[in-house]
Structure formats: structure tokens, C-alpha cells
Protein backbone atom coordinates (compact mmCIF):
# COMPACT_ATOMS: atom_id res chain seq x y z
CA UNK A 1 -8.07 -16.80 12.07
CA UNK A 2 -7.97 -18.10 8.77
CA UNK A 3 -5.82 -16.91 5.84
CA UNK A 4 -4.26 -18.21 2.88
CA UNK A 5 -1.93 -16.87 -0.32
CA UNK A 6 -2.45 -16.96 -4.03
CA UNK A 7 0.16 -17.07 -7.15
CA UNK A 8 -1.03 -14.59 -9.64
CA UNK A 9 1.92 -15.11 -11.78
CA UNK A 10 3.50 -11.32 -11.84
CA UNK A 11 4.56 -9.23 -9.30
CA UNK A 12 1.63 -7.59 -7.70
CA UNK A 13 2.22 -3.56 -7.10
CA UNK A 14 -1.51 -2.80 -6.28
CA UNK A 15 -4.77 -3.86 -4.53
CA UNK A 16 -8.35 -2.76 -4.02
CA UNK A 17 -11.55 -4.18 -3.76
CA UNK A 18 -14.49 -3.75 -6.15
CA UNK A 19 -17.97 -2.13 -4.54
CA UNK A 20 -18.98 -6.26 -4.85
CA UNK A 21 -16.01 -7.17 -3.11
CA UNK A 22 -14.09 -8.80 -5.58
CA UNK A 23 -10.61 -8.31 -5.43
CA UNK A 24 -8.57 -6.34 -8.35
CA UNK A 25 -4.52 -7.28 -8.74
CA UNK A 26 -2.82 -5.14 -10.70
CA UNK A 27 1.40 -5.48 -11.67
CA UNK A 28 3.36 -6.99 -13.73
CA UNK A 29 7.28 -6.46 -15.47
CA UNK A 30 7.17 -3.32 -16.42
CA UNK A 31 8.67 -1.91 -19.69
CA UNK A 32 10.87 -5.27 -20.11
CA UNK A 33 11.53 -8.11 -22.23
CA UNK A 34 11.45 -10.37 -19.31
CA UNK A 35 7.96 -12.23 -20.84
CA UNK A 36 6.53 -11.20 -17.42
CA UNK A 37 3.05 -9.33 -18.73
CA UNK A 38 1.63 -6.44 -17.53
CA UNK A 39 -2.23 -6.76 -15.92
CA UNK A 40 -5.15 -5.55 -14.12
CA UNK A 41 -6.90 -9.10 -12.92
CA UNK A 42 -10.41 -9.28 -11.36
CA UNK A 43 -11.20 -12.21 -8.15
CA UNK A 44 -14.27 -13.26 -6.25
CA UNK A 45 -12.75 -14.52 -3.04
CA UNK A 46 -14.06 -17.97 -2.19
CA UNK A 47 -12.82 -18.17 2.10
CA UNK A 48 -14.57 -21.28 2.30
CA UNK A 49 -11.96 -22.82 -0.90
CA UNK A 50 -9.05 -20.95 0.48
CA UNK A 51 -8.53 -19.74 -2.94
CA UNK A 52 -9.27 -16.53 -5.98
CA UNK A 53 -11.71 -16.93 -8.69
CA UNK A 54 -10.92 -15.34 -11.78
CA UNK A 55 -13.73 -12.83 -12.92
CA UNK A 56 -12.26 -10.73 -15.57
CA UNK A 57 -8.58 -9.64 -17.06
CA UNK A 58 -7.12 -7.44 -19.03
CA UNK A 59 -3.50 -7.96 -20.49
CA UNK A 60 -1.49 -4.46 -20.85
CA UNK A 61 0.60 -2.93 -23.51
CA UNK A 62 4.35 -4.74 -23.03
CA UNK A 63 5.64 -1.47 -24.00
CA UNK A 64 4.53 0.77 -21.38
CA UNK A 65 4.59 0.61 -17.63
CA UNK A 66 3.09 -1.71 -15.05
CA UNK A 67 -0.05 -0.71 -13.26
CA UNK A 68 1.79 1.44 -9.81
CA UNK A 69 -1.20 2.63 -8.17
CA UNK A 70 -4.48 2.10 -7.65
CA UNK A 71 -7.75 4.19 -6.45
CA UNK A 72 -10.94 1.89 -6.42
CA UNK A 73 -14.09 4.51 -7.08
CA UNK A 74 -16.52 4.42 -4.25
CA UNK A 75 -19.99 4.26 -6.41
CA UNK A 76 -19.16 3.89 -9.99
CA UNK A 77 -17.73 0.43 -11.62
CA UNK A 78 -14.47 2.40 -12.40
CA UNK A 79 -10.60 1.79 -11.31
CA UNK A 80 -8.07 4.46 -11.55
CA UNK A 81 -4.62 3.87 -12.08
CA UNK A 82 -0.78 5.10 -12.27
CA UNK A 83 0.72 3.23 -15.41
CA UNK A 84 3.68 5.13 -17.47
CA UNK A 85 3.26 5.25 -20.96
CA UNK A 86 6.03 3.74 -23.21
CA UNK A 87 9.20 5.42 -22.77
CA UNK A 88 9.82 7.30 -26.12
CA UNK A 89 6.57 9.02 -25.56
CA UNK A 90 7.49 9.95 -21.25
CA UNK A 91 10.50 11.61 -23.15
CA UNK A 92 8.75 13.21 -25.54
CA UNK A 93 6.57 14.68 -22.41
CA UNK A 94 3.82 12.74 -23.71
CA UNK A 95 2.97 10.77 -20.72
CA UNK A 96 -0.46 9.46 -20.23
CA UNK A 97 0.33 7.97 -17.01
CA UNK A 98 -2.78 9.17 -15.42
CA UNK A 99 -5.76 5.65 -16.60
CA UNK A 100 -9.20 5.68 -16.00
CA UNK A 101 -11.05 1.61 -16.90
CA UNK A 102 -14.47 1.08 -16.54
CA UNK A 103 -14.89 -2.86 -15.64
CA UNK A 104 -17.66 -5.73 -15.67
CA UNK A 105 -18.08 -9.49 -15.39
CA UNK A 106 -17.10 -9.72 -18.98
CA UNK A 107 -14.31 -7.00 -19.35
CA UNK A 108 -11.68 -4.36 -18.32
CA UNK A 109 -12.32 -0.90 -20.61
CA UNK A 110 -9.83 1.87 -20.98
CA UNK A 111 -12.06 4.66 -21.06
CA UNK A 112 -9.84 7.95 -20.23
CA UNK A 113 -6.33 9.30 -20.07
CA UNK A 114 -4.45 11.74 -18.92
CA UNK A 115 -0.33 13.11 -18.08
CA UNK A 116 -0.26 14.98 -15.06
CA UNK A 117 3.53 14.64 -14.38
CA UNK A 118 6.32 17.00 -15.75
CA UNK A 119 9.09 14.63 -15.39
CA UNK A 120 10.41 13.17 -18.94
CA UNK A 121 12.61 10.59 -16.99
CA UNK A 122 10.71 7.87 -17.29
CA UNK A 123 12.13 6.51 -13.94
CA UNK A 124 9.36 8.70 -12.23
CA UNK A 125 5.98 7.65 -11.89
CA UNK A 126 2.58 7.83 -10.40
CA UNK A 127 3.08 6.70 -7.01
CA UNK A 128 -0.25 7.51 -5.56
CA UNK A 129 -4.06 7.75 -6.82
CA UNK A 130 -6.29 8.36 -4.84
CA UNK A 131 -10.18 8.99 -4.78
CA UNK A 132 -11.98 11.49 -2.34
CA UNK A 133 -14.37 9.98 -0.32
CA UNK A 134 -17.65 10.79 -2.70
CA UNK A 135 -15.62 10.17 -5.79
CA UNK A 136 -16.17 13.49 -7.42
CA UNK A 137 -12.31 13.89 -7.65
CA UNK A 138 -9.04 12.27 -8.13
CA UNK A 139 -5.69 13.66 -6.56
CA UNK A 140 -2.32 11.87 -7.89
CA UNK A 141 1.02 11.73 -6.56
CA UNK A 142 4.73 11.23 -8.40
CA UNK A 143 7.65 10.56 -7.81
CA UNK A 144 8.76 14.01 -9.46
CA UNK A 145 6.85 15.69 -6.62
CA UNK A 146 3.62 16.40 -8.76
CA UNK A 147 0.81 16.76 -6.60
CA UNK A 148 -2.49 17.03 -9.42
CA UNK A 149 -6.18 17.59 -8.22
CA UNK A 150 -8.77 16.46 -11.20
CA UNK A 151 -12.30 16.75 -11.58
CA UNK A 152 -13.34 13.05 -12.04
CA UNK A 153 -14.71 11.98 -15.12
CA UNK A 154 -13.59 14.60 -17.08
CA UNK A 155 -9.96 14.70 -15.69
CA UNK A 156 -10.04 18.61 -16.08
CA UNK A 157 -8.10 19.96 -13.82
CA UNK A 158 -9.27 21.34 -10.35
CA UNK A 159 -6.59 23.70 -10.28
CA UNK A 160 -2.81 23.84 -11.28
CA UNK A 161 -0.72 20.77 -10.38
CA UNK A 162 1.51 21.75 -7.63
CA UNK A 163 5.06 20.61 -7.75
CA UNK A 164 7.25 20.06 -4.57
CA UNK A 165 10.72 19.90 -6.23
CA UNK A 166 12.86 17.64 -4.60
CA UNK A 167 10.43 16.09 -2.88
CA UNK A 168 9.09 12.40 -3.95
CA UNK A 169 5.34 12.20 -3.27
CA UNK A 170 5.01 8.78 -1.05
CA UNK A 171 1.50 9.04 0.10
CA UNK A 172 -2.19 11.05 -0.69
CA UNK A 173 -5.67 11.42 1.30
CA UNK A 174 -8.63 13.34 1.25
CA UNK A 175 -10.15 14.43 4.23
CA UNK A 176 -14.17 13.11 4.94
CA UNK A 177 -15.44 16.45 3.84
CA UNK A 178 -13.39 16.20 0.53
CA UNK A 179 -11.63 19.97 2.27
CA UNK A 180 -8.13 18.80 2.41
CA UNK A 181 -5.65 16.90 1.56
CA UNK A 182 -2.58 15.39 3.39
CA UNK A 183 0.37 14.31 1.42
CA UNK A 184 3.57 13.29 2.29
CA UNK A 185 7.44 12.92 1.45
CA UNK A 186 9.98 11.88 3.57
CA UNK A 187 10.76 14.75 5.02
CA UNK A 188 7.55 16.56 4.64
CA UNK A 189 3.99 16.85 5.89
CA UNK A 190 1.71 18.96 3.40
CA UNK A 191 -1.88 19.82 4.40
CA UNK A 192 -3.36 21.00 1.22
CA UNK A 193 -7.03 22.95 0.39
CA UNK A 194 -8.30 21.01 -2.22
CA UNK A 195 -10.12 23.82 -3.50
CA UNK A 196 -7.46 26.56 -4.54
CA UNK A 197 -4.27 24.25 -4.05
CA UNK A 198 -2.95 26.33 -1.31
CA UNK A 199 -0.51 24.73 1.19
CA UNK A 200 -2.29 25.30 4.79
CA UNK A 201 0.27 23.83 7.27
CA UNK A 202 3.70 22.16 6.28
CA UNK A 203 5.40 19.79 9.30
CA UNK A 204 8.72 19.52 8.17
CA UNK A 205 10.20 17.35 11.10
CA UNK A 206 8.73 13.86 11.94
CA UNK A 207 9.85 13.86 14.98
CA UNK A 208 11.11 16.56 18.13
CA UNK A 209 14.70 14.94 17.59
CA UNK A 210 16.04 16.30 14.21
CA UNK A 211 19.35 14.32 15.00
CA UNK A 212 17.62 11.01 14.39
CA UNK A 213 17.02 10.06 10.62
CA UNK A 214 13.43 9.14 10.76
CA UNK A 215 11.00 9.42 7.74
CA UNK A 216 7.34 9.81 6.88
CA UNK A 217 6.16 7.34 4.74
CA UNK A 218 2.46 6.97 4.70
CA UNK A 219 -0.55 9.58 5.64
CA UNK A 220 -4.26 8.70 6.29
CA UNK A 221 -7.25 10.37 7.39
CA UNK A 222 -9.49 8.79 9.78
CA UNK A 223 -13.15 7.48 8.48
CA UNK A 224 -16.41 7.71 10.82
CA UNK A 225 -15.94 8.33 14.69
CA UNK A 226 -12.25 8.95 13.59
CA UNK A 227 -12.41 11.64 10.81
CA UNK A 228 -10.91 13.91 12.74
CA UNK A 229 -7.74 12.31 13.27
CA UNK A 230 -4.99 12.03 10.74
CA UNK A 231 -2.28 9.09 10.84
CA UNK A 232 1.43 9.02 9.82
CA UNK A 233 3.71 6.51 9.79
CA UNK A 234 7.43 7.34 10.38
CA UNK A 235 10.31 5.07 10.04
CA UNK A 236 13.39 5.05 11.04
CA UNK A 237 17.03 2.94 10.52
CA UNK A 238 17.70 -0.11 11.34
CA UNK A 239 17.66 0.74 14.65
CA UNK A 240 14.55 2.73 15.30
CA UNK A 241 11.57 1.17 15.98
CA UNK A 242 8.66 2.92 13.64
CA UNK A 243 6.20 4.45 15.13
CA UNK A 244 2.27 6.45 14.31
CA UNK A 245 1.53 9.39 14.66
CA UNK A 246 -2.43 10.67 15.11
CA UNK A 247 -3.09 14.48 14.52
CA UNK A 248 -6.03 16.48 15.50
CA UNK A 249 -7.26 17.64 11.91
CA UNK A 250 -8.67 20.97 12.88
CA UNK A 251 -5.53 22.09 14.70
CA UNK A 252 -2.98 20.10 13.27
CA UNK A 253 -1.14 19.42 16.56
CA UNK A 254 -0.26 16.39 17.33
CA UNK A 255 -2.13 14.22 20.02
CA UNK A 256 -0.36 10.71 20.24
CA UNK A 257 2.53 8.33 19.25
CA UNK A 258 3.36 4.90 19.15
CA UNK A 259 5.67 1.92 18.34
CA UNK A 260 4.00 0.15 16.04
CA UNK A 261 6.34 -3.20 15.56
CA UNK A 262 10.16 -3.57 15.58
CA UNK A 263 10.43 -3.03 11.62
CA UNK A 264 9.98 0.31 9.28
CA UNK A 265 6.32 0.16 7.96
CA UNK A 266 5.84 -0.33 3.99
CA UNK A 267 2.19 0.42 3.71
CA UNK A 268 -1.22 0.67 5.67
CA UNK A 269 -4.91 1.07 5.02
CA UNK A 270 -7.89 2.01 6.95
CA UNK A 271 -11.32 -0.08 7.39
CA UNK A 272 -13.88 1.81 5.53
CA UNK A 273 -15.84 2.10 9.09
CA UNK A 274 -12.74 3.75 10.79
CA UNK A 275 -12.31 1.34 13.54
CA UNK A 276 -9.52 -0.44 12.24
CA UNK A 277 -6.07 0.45 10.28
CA UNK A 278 -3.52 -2.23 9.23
CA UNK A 279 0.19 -1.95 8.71
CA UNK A 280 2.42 -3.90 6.40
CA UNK A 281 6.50 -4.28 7.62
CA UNK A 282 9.25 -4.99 5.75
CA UNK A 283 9.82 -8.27 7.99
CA UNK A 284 6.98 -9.01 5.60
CA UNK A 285 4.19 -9.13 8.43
CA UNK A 286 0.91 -7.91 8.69
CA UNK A 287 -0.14 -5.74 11.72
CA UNK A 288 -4.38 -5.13 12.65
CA UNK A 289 -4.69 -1.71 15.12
CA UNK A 290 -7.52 -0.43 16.77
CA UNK A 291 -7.63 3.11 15.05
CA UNK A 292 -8.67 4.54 18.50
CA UNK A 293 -5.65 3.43 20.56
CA UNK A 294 -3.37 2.20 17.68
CA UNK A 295 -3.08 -1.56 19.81
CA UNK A 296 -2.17 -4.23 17.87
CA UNK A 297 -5.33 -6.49 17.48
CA UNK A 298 -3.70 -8.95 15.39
CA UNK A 299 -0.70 -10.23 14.23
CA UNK A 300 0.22 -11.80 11.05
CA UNK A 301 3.50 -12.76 10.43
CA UNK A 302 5.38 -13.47 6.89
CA UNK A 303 2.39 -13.21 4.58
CA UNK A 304 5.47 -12.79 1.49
CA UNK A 305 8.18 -13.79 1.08
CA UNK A 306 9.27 -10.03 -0.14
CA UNK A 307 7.94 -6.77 1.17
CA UNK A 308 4.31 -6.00 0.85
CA UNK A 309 3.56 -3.60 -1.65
CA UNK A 310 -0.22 -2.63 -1.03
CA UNK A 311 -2.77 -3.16 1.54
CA UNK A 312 -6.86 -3.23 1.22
CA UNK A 313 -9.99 -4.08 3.59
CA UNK A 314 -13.32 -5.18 1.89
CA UNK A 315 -16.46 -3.49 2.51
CA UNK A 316 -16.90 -4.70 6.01
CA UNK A 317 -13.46 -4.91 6.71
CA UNK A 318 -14.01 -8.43 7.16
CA UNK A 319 -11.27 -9.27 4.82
CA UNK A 320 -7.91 -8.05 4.68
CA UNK A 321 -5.63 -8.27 1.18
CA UNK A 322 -1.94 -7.80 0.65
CA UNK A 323 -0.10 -7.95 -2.24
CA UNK A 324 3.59 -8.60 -3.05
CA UNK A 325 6.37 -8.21 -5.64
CA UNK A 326 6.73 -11.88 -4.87
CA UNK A 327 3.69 -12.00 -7.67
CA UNK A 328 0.72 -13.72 -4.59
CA UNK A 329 -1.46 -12.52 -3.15
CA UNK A 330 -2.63 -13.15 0.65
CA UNK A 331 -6.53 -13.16 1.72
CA UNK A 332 -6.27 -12.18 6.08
CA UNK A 333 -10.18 -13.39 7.61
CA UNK A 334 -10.61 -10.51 9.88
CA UNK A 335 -12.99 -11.51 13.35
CA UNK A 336 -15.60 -9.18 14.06
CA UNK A 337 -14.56 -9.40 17.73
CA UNK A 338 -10.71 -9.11 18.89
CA UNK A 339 -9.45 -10.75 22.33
CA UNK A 340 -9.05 -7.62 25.01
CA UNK A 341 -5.46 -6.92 26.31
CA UNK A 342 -4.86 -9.10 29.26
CA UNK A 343 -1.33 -7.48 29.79
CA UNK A 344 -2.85 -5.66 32.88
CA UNK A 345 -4.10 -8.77 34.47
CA UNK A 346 -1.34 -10.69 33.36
CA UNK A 347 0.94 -7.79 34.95
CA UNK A 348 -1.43 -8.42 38.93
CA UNK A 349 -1.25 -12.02 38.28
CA UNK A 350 2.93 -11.99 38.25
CA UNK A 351 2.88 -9.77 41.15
CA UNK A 352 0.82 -11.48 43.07
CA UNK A 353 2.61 -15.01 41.98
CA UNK A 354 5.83 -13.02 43.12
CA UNK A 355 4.28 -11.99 47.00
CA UNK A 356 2.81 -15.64 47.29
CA UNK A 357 6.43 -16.96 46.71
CA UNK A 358 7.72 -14.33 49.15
CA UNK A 359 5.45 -15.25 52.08
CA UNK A 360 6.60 -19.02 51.13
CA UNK A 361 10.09 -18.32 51.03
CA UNK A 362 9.69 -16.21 54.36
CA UNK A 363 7.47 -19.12 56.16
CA UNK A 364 10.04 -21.75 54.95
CA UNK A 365 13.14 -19.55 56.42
CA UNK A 366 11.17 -18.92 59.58
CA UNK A 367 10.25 -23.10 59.73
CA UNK A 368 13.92 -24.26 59.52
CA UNK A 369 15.04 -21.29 61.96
């Protein structure tokens, strides 16, 4: 396996690949005077250097937010983002917070905006944006509990934003036929029609225990073989391993759950083939599952030195990219082919080490008898 890291120089909040699988960065300080700027940064990874080339940048208005979110489009040469406008104009309740840039070799274009939150505190934010899977529309998510569906490029809307009041929106996907979406907040499961913005099913506890204070944090539909599964990720304290859930999609019942890992899960992302989904912990490791079983494939332990804030495969999911607060950036090699679980001949080798040593130990006792 072969990884390595990369110092961008500002603390990374989002990641996504490019349909040439270059790698956009996006981060930076925020509304500050710190002299940390805010940035949307373009790579071509070179594996063979163990480093980034830089492609293309664009430096960001000092006064407004740092890029929070990102949503890659899957055919056009266009990035969607979450990024707060400056903070007079979020309490005016003129927030643009909702960015659509067209990019190329030779720049970053802001081409479209749009508010979709009704918070004027400009502590909220877009936490999610996310694409559906033909790229015909984007769904956000804030931290106000704004859920907004628009039609992509005109950012009309697809129907009235939905607001979940008390609820901060952590997570966003679109099923594979575009139908439905999943969203989550920590105490809620929403499955949404993306057509009339009706809420289908809500799942209110993560887990059959309502005495122990676990958490959703992260939703994902399955791609491929596996689009009929949806995965959450529930945390728990310090004490609680985390663990995923899958969910039959048509039913909504739930059909399996794991451990994934001794520490609560900060992020995950799927393979765009399905087969694999990767989790990010706050012991600031990388996990690779088989999206089938949910077994660990692969381990990767402290890519950061702080918590991972976003997670992206290539187009072949033969690369792997986290990024960090800690402002780098770490490239994963993924192998096409993972070593199978031995821990079922391991298990018949110890027993059968264990009866050996008994017939010794009985020969040896019968010997000096």
C-alpha cells in the first residue's frame, strides 16, 4: 500500500475529485483576520512522485465564509459548494451561501448563486451539498435544519425547502433512481420523496436501546449491486464502539449492524462502483469496508494529525483522499485485490495447536508415570 500527505497551507473542510480525476481542496479561515485565505485549489495526483500538482486556484473573498461543502457534478465541469456570504449580508437574510463554479485548466468561474437557508445567525451554514446521481438536481443541507431540493442549473426550486427545526442537518443522499432522499440529524432518520418533499418514513431511534446516547451521523445510499441498501453510521460516547447500519431501501427495515472500529466515525464515502465504502475516525484513521459485509479491508492509521473532515474515491476507486483541518491532504493507493479474512483458519489452526499440545502434555504425563 502506498500513501503519502500533502500541506496545502489552510485547513482543508472539503474534497472531491474532478470527472479527470484531479483532486479539488477546498477550506480555508473563514470570516477572520487570521491571514489564513479562503480557496478552492485544483491537483493532478502524481502516485509515482508521492506528491499534488497544482492545476488551477481560485482565492476567495476574505470577507465571507470558507468553502464547507462540496458536491462534484457527475458530467458537467462544475463544483457546487456551501460558502456563507459575509456576515452583514447572512443578517440581513441575504445569504448566498448556496455557489455554483464552472472550472478548467486555466480557471475557477463563479457562475451562479443562491440562499437557501433561513437562519440570519451566521454561525449556521451549509453543511451538506450534494448532487443526485445524473446531476439534474442539487439537495443542500444546514445547520438550521434546511433541507432545499433545486433544479440544477437554474437553482429554481424543486419544491419548498423543508425545515426540521431543531434539528442540524449532518448528512444528504439521493437514491440511484434520483426517488428519494435520506438525510440525517442526530437523532433523526428522514426518508424524503424528492419529488413533492414529503417525509415517507422518519426513524427516530438509532438504536433498540433508547437509554444509550448514540447518534446518527452520516447516511449513504448504496451504488450498483448495492443500490438497494442504505448505510448509517451511529456513534456513540466515549465508551461505545460505533457501529453501521445497512437498510433495505424498499422497506426501510433494517437488515444488519456492525462495529466498525473502537472510535465515533467523522465521515465516509462510497466507491462510485458500490463495492467499497470508507470511514474516517476521530483517532484520525482511515477504515476501507467491503460494502457487502461491511469487513474492514484496510486499515490506515493516523493519516492527520486532527480529525478528518471529508472523504473521496476517484473514478475507479483506486485512490482514496482525505482531508483535514490540519490544512494536508492524504492520497490512500487503493489495491484492486484485498487479502481474504484468515481469522477462520487462523481460529482451526489455534485449536488444533491447542489438541497437539494436549496429546503432548498427556503422552509426557503418561511417559514419566
Amino acid at each position: 500500500m502506498s500513501n503519502f500527505s500533502y500541506t496545502t497551507g489552510f485547513p482543508i473542510f472539503c474534497v472531491g475529485f474532478t470527472r479527470d480525476d484531479d483532486v479539488v481542496l477546498a477550506g480555508g479561515g473563514g470570516v477572520s483576520k487570521s491571514g489564513v485565505k479562503n480557496k478552492i485549489a485544483i491537483y493532478k495526483v502524481e502516485t509515482a512522485g508521492k506528491t499534488l500538482k497544482p492545476v488551477v486556484e481560485r482565492e476567495l473573498s476574505r470577507d465571507e465564509d470558507a468553502p464547507m461543502s462540496i458536491s462534484v457534478h457527475p458530467t458537467e465541469s462544475a463544483l457546487a459548494f456551501g460558502i456563507n456570504s459575509a456576515t452583514n449580508k447572512v443578517e440581513a437574510g441575504e445569504n448566498e451561501n448556496c455557489r455554483i463554479f464552472q472550472y478548467s485548466e486555466e480557471r475557477i468561474e463563479a457562475v451562479h448563486n443562491k440562499g437557501t437557508l433561513a437562519s440570519r445567525n451566521s454561525d449556521d451554514y451549509q453543511k451538506v451539498t450534494r448532487f443526485s446521481k445524473d446531476g439534474d438536481v442539487l439537495a443542500t443541507g444546514g445547520t438550521d435544519g434546511v433541507i432545499a431540493l433545486l433544479n440544477y442549473p437554474s437553482l429554481t426550486p424543486v419544491m419548498p425547502v423543508t425545515q426540521f427545526k431543531g434539528h442540524e442537518i449532518l448528512d444528504i443522499d439521493f437514491s440511484a433512481d434520483g426517488a428519494h432522499i435520506a438525510a440525517v440529524s442526530a437523532m433523526n432518520l428522514w426518508i424524503i420523496s424528492a419529488e413533492t418533499g414529503r417525509v415517507l418514513e422518519v426513524i427516530t431511534n438509532p438504536v433498540l436501546n433508547k437509554k444509550k446516547p448514540f447518534v446518527f451521523r452520516t447516511c449513504r445510499f448504496g451504488r450498483g449491486a448495492f443500490s438497494n441498501i442504505l448505510y448509517t453510521v451511529v456513534n456513540g460516547d466515549r465508551n461505545q464502539k460505533p457501529f453501521v447500519c445497512m437498510w433495505d431501501a424498499s422497506k426501510w427495515t433494517r437488515i444488519r449492524t456492525l462495529t466498525v472500529g473502537s472510535k465515533p466515525i467523522t465521515t465516509c464515502t462510497i466507491s462510485p462502483d458500490g463495492k467499497l465504502i470508507a470511514f474516517s475516525s476521530s483517532d484520525m484513521g482511515l477504515r476501507i469496508c467491503s460494502s457487502k459485509s461491511l469487513q474492514v479491508l484496510m486499515t490506515v492509521p493516523n493519516v492527520h494529525t486532527l480529525p478528518v473532515t471529508s472523504l473521496a474515491f476517484n473514478s475507479d476507486a483506486s485512490l482514496l483522499v482525505s482531508g483535514s483541518v490540519d490544512g494536508t491532504c492524504r492520497v490512500v493507493t487503493v489495491p484492486k485485490t484485498f487479502p481474504k479474512n484468515n481469522n477462520f483458519v487462523m481460529l482451526i489452526l489455534a485449536l488444533l495447536f491447542l489438541f497437539l499440545a494436549g496429546i503432548v502434555q498427556v503422552y509426557q504425563n503418561n511417559h514419566i508415570a
